[in-house]
Protein backbone atom coordinates (compact mmCIF):
# COMPACT_ATOMS: atom_id res chain seq x y z
CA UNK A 1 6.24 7.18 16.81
CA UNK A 2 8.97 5.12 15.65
CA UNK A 3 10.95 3.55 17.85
CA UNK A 4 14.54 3.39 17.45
CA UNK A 5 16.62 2.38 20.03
CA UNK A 6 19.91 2.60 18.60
CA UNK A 7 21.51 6.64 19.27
CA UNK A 8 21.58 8.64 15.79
CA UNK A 9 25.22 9.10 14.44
CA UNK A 10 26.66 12.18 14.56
CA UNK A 11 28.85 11.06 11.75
CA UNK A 12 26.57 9.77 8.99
CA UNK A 13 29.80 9.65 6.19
CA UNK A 14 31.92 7.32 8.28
CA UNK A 15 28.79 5.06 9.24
CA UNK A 16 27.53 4.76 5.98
CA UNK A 17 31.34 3.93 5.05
CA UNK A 18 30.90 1.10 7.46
CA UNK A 19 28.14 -0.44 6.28
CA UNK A 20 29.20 -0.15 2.52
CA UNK A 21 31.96 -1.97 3.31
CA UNK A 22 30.39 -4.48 5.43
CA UNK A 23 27.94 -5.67 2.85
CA UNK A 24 30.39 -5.66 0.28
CA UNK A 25 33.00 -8.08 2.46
CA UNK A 26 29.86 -10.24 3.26
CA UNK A 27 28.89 -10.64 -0.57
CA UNK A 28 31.93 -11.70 -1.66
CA UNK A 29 32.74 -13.79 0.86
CA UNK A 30 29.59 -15.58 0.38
CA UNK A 31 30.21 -15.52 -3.59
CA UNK A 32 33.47 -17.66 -2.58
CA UNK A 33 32.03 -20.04 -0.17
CA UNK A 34 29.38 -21.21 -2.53
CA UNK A 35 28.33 -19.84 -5.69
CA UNK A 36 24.39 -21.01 -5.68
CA UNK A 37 24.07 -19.90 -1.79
CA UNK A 38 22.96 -16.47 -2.99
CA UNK A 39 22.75 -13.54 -0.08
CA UNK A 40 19.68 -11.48 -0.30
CA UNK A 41 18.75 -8.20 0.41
CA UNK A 42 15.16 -7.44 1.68
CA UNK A 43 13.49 -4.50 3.87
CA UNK A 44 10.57 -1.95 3.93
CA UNK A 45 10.73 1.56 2.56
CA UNK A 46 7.91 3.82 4.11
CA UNK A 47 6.07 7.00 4.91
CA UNK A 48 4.83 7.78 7.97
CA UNK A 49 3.31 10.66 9.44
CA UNK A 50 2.55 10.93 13.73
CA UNK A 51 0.31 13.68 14.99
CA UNK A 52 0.51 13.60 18.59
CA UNK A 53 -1.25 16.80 20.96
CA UNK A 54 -1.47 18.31 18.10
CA UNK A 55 1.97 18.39 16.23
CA UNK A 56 2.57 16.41 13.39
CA UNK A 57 5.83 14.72 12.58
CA UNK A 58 6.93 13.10 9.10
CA UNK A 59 9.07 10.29 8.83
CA UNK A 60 10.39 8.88 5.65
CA UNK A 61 12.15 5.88 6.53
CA UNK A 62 14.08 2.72 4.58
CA UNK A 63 14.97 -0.39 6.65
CA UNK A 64 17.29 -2.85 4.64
CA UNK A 65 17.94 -6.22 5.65
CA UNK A 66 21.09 -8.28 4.22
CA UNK A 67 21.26 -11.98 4.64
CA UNK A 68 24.53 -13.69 3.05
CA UNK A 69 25.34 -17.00 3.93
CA UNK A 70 28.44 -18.53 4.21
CA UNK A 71 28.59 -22.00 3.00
CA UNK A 72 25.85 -24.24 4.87
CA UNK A 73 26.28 -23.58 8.29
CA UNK A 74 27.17 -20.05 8.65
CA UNK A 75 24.64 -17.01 7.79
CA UNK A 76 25.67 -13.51 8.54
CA UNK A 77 22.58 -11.23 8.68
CA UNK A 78 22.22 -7.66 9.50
CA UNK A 79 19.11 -5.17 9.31
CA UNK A 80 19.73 -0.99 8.96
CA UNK A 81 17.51 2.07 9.71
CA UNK A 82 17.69 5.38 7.80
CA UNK A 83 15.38 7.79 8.64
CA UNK A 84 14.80 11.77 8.73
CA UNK A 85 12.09 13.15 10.85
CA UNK A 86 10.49 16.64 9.84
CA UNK A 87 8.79 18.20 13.05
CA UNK A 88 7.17 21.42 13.82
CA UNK A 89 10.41 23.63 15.38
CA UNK A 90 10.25 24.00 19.62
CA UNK A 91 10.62 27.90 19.41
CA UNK A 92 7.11 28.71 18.07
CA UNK A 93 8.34 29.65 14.72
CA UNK A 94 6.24 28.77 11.94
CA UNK A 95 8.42 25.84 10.14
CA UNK A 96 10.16 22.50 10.10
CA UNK A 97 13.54 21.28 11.28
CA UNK A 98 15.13 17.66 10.96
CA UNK A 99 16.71 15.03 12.29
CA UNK A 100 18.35 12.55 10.33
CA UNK A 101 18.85 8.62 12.17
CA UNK A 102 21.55 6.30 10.79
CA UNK A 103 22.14 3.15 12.60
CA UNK A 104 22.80 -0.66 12.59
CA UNK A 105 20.01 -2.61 14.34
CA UNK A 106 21.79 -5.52 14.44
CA UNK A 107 24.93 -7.32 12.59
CA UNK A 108 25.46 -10.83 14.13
CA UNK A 109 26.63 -14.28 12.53
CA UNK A 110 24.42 -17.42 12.92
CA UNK A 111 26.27 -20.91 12.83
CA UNK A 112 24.12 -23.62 12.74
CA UNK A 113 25.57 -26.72 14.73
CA UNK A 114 22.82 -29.33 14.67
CA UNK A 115 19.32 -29.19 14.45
CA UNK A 116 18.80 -28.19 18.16
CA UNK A 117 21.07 -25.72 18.38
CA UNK A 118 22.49 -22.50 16.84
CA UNK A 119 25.35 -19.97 18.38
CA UNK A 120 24.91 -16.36 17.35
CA UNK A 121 27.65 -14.39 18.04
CA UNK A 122 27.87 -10.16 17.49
CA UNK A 123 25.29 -7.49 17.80
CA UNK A 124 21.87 -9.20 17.90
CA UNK A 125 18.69 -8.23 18.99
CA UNK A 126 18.04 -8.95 22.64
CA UNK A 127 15.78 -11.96 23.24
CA UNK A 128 13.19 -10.63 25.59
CA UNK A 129 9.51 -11.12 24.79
CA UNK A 130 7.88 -11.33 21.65
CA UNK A 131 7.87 -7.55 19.81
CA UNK A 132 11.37 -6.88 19.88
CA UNK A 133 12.68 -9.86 17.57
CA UNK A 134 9.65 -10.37 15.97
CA UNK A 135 7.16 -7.45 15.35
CA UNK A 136 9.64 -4.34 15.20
CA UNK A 137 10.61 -3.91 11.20
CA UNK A 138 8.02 -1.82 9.84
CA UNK A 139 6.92 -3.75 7.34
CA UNK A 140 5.39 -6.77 9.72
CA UNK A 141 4.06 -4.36 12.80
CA UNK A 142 0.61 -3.51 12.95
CA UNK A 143 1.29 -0.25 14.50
CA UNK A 144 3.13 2.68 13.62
CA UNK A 145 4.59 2.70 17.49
CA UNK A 146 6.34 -0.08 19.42
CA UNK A 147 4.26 -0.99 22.70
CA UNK A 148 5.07 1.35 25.58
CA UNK A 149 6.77 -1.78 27.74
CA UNK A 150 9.46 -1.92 25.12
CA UNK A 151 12.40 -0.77 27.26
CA UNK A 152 11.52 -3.29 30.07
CA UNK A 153 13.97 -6.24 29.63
CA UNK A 154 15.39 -4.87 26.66
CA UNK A 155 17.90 -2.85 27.87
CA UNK A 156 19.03 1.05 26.85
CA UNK A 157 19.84 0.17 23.39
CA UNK A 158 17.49 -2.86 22.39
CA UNK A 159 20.70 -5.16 21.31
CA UNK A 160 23.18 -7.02 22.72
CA UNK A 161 26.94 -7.15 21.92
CA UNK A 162 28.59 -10.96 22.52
CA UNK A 163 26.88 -14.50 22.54
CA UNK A 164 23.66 -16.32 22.52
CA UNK A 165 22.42 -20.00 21.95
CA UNK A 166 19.00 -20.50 20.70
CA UNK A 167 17.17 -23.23 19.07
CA UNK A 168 14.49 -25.69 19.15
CA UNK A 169 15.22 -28.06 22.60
CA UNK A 170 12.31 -30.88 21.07
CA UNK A 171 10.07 -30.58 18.40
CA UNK A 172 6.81 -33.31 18.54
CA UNK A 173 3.48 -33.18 16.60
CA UNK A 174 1.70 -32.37 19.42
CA UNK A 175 4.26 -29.59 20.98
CA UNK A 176 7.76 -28.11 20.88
CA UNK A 177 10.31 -26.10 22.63
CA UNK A 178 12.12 -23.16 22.12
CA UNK A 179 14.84 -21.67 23.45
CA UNK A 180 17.50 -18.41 23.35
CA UNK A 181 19.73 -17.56 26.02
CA UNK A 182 22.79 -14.92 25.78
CA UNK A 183 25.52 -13.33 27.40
CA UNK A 184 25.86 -9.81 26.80
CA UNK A 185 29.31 -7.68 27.28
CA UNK A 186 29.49 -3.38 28.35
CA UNK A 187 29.95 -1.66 24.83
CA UNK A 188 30.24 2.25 24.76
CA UNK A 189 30.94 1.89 21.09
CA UNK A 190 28.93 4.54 19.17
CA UNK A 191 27.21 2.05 16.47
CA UNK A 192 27.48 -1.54 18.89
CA UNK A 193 26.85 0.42 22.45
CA UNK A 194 25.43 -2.59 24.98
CA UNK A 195 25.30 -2.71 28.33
CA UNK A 196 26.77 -5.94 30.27
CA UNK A 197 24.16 -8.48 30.65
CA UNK A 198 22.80 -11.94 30.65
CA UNK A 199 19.04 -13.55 30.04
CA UNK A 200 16.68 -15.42 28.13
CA UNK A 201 13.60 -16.56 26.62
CA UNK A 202 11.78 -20.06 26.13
CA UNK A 203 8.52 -21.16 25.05
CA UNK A 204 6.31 -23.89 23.86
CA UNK A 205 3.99 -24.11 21.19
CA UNK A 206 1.08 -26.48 20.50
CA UNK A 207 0.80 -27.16 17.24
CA UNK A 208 -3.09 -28.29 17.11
CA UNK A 209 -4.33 -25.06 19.54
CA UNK A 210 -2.18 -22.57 17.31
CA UNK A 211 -0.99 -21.39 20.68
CA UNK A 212 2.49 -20.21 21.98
CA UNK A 213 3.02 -19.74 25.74
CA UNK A 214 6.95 -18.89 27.03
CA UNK A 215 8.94 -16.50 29.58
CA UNK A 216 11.91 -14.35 29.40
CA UNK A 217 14.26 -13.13 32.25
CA UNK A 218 16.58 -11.12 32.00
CA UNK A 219 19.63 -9.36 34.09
CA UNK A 220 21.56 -6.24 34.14
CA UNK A 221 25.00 -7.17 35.58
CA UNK A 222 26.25 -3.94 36.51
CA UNK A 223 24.89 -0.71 38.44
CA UNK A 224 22.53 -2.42 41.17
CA UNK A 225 21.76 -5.54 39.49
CA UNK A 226 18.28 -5.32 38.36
CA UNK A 227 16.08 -7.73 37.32
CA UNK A 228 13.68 -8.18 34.68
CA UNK A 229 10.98 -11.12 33.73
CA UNK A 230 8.31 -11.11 31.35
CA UNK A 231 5.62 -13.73 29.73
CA UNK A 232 4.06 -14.06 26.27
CA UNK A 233 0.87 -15.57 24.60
CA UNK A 234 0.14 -16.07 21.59
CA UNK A 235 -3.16 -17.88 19.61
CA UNK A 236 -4.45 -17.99 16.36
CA UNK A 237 -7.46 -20.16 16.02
CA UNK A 238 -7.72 -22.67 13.47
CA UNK A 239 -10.08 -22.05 10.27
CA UNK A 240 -10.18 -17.92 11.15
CA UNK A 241 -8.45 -15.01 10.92
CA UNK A 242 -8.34 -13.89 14.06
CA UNK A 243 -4.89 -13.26 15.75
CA UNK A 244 -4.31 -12.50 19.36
CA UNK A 245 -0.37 -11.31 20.82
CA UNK A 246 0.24 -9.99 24.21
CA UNK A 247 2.90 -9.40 26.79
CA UNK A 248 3.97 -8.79 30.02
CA UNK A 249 7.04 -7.26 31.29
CA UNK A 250 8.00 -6.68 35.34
CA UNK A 251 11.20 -4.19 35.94
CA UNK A 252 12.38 -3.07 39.07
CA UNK A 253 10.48 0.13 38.75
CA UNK A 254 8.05 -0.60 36.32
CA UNK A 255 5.23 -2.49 34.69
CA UNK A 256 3.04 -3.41 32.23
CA UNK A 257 1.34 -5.35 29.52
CA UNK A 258 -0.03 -4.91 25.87
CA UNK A 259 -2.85 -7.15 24.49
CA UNK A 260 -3.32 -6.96 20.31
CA UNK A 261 -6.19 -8.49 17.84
CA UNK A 262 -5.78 -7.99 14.46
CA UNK A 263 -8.55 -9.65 11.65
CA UNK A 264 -8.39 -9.82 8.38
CA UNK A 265 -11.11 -9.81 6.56
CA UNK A 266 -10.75 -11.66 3.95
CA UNK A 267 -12.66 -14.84 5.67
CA UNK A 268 -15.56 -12.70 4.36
CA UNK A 269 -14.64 -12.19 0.78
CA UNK A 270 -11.58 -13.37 -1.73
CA UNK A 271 -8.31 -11.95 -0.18
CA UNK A 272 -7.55 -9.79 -3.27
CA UNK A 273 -10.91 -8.44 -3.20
CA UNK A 274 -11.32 -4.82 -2.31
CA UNK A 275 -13.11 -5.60 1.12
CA UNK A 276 -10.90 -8.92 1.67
CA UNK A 277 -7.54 -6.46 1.85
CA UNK A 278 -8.67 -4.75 5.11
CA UNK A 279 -7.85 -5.73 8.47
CA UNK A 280 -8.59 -4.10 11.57
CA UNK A 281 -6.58 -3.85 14.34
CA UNK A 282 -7.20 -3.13 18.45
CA UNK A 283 -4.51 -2.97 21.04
CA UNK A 284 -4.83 -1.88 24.21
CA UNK A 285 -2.04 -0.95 26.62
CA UNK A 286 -1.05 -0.24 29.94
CA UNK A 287 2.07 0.71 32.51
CA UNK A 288 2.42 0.76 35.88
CA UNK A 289 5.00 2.47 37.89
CA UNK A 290 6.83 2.47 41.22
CA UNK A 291 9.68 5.01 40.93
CA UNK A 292 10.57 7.47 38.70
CA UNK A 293 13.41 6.04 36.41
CA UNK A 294 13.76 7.44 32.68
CA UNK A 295 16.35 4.46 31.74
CA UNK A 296 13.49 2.25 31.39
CA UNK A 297 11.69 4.61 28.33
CA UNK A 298 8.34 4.25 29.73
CA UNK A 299 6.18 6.59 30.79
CA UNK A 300 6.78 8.83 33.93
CA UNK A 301 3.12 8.42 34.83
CA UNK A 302 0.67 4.98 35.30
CA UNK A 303 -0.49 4.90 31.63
CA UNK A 304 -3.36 3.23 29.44
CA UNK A 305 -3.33 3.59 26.32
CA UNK A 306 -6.26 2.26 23.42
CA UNK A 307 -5.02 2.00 20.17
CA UNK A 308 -7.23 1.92 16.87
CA UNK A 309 -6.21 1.14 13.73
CA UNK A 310 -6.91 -0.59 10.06
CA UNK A 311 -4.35 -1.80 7.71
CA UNK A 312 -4.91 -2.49 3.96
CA UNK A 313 -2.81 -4.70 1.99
CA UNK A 314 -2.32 -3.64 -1.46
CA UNK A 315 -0.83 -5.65 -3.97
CA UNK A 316 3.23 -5.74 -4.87
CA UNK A 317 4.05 -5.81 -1.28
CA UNK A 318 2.74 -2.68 -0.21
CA UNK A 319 0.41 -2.06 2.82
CA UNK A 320 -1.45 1.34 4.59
CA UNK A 321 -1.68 1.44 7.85
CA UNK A 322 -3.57 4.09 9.61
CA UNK A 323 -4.72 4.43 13.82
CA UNK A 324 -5.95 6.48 16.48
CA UNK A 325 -4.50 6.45 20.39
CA UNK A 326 -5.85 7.54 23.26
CA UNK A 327 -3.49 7.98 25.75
CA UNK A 328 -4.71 8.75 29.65
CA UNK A 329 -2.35 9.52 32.06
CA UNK A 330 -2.28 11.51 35.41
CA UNK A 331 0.04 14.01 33.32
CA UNK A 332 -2.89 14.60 30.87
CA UNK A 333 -4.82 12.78 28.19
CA UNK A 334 -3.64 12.87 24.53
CA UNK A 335 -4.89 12.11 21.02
CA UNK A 336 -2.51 10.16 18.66
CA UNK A 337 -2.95 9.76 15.17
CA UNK A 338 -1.06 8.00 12.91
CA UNK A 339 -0.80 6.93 9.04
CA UNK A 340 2.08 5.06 6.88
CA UNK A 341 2.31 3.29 3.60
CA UNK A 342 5.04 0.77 3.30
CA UNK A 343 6.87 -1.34 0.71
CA UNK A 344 8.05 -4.64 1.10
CA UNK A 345 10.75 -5.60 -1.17
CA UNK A 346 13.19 -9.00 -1.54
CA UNK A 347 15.68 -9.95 -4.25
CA UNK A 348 18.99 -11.51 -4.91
CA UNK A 349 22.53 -9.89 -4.74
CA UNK A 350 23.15 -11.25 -8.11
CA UNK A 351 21.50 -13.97 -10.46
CA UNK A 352 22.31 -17.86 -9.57
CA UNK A 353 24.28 -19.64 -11.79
């Protein structure tokens, strides 16, 4: 399923309130910084549907993304989730019941102070691995579900509240070098909860391999001071269509790695042709575990997990993605099948001048 790491509001009225309000003060504000600087709004709207031992759950879903900027330096940017799911009720009565999800994934500001370097302050994703930052909005995953090592690194709530620096140390044409690094404060704010932390992530990538290699560590500074580390690859070979992702994330009580492929198809055929629109998809997963701790969201069990799927791209934006799981586990095996369609849209707060 979905994953979401935010807590639902209990209040949907006063959160919605909040983000009206926010997106309004960020459009004009950006209106009187510079007229032709024009904030867009973008996000996915989707369907999905997750049948998992059995029980099937249905999720309509709209993720909106606002990006206003603020003169030349400045860019405010925030993404949303709105969901309800419908699932089969616990009691054994024939039925549905709901659960609706309202929440801010992140709301940060981004002020660009030279070309190696940009501060981020606010509620921002936290840079750990690959999939969090860069795979999670629904309409640029493969998968209906995150990987199971999501939590590790992370955190509780997937964000951080306070600072981070990030940018691009050296750039050459043969290789270049990334950075992020941030300091995260405690937050037991409904909407911005974080916990206090600090970490990072850096990584080079060669231009003429296609290839990305980095590392992320990161540190909970409270409780008992865990520890977290993780590496990423990342290839796509020249003159195919071949992509290859995978992670690996070590927690204190937990461990694991995912390893994707996805092809697409159309090196066989014209990319708007009916057969040049698929792309299949393989990922196979697996956690290990050394004591029982259900802060980290991963399974309670040693888990591997073999995910099937194929996508096909549409045209105007919209993509269907459907895949089967297997899921084996010392607390018993499970089928998981899962389908989606999902619209990509993008356009202007208002018309340039």
């Amino acid at each position: 399923m979905l994953n979401f790491a935010k807590p639902p509001l209990t209040r949907v009225k006063s959160a919605t309130v909040i983000m009206l309000a926010f997106s309004m003060f960020s459009i004009a504000a950006a209106h009187r910084a510079m007229g032709q600087n024009i904030p867009l709004i973008s996000g996915g709207v989707g369907f999905e549907t997750n049948t998992n031992g059995g029980n099937t759950t249905y999720i309509p879903v709209i993720s909106p993304v606002l990006a206003a900027p603020l003169g030349n330096h400045v860019l405010v940017e925030s993404r949303a989730t709105i969901l309800d799911s419908f699932f089969p009720k616990s009691d054994g009565r024939p039925g549905y019941t709901s659960d609706l999800f309202l929440g801010v994934t992140y709301l940060q500001a981004d002020i660009v102070t030279s070309k190696h370097l940009t501060v981020v302050a606010g509620d921002f994703l936290t840079p750990f691995g690959t999939y969090n930052e860069r795979l999670s909005p629904i309409w640029i995953s493969n998968f209906e579900a995150a990987p199971l090592i999501l939590g590790i690194g992370t955190m509780s709530s997937g964000s951080s509240v306070g600072g981070q620096l990030r940018g691009s140390a050296f750039s050459t044409p043969h290789v270049s070098f990334d950075y992020a690094a941030y300091f995260s404060a405690a937050s037991t704010n409904q909407q911005f909860g974080a916990e206090r932390a600090s970490g990072g992530r850096s990584s080079f990538y060669f231009p003429a391999a296609r290839l990305e290699v980095g590392a992320s560590y990161g540190r909970l500074l409270q409780g008992t001071d865990p520890s977290f580390f993780g590496v990423h690859f990342w290839w796509e070979p020249e003159n195919t269509s071949l992509r290859l992702r995978s992670e690996y994330a070590h927690g204190p009580h937990s461990s694991g790695y995912w390893v994707e492929a996805d092809y697409r198809l159309s090196r066989f055929n014209n990319g708007n042709s009916f057969v040049g629109r698929f792309e299949p998809v393989f990922r196979m997963q697996q956690t290990f575990r050394s004591q029982t701790d259900p802060s980290d969201g991963l399974p309670s069990a040693p888990t591997q997990q073999a995910d099937f799927g194929v996508d096909y791209r549409l045209p105007h934006e919209v993509r269907i993605n459907s895949s089967y799981s297997r899921d084996f586990s010392s607390t018993g095996n499970r089928n998981i099948w899962q389908t989606g369609i999902v619209y990509r849209f993008l356009f202007p707060a208002w018309r340039s001048k």
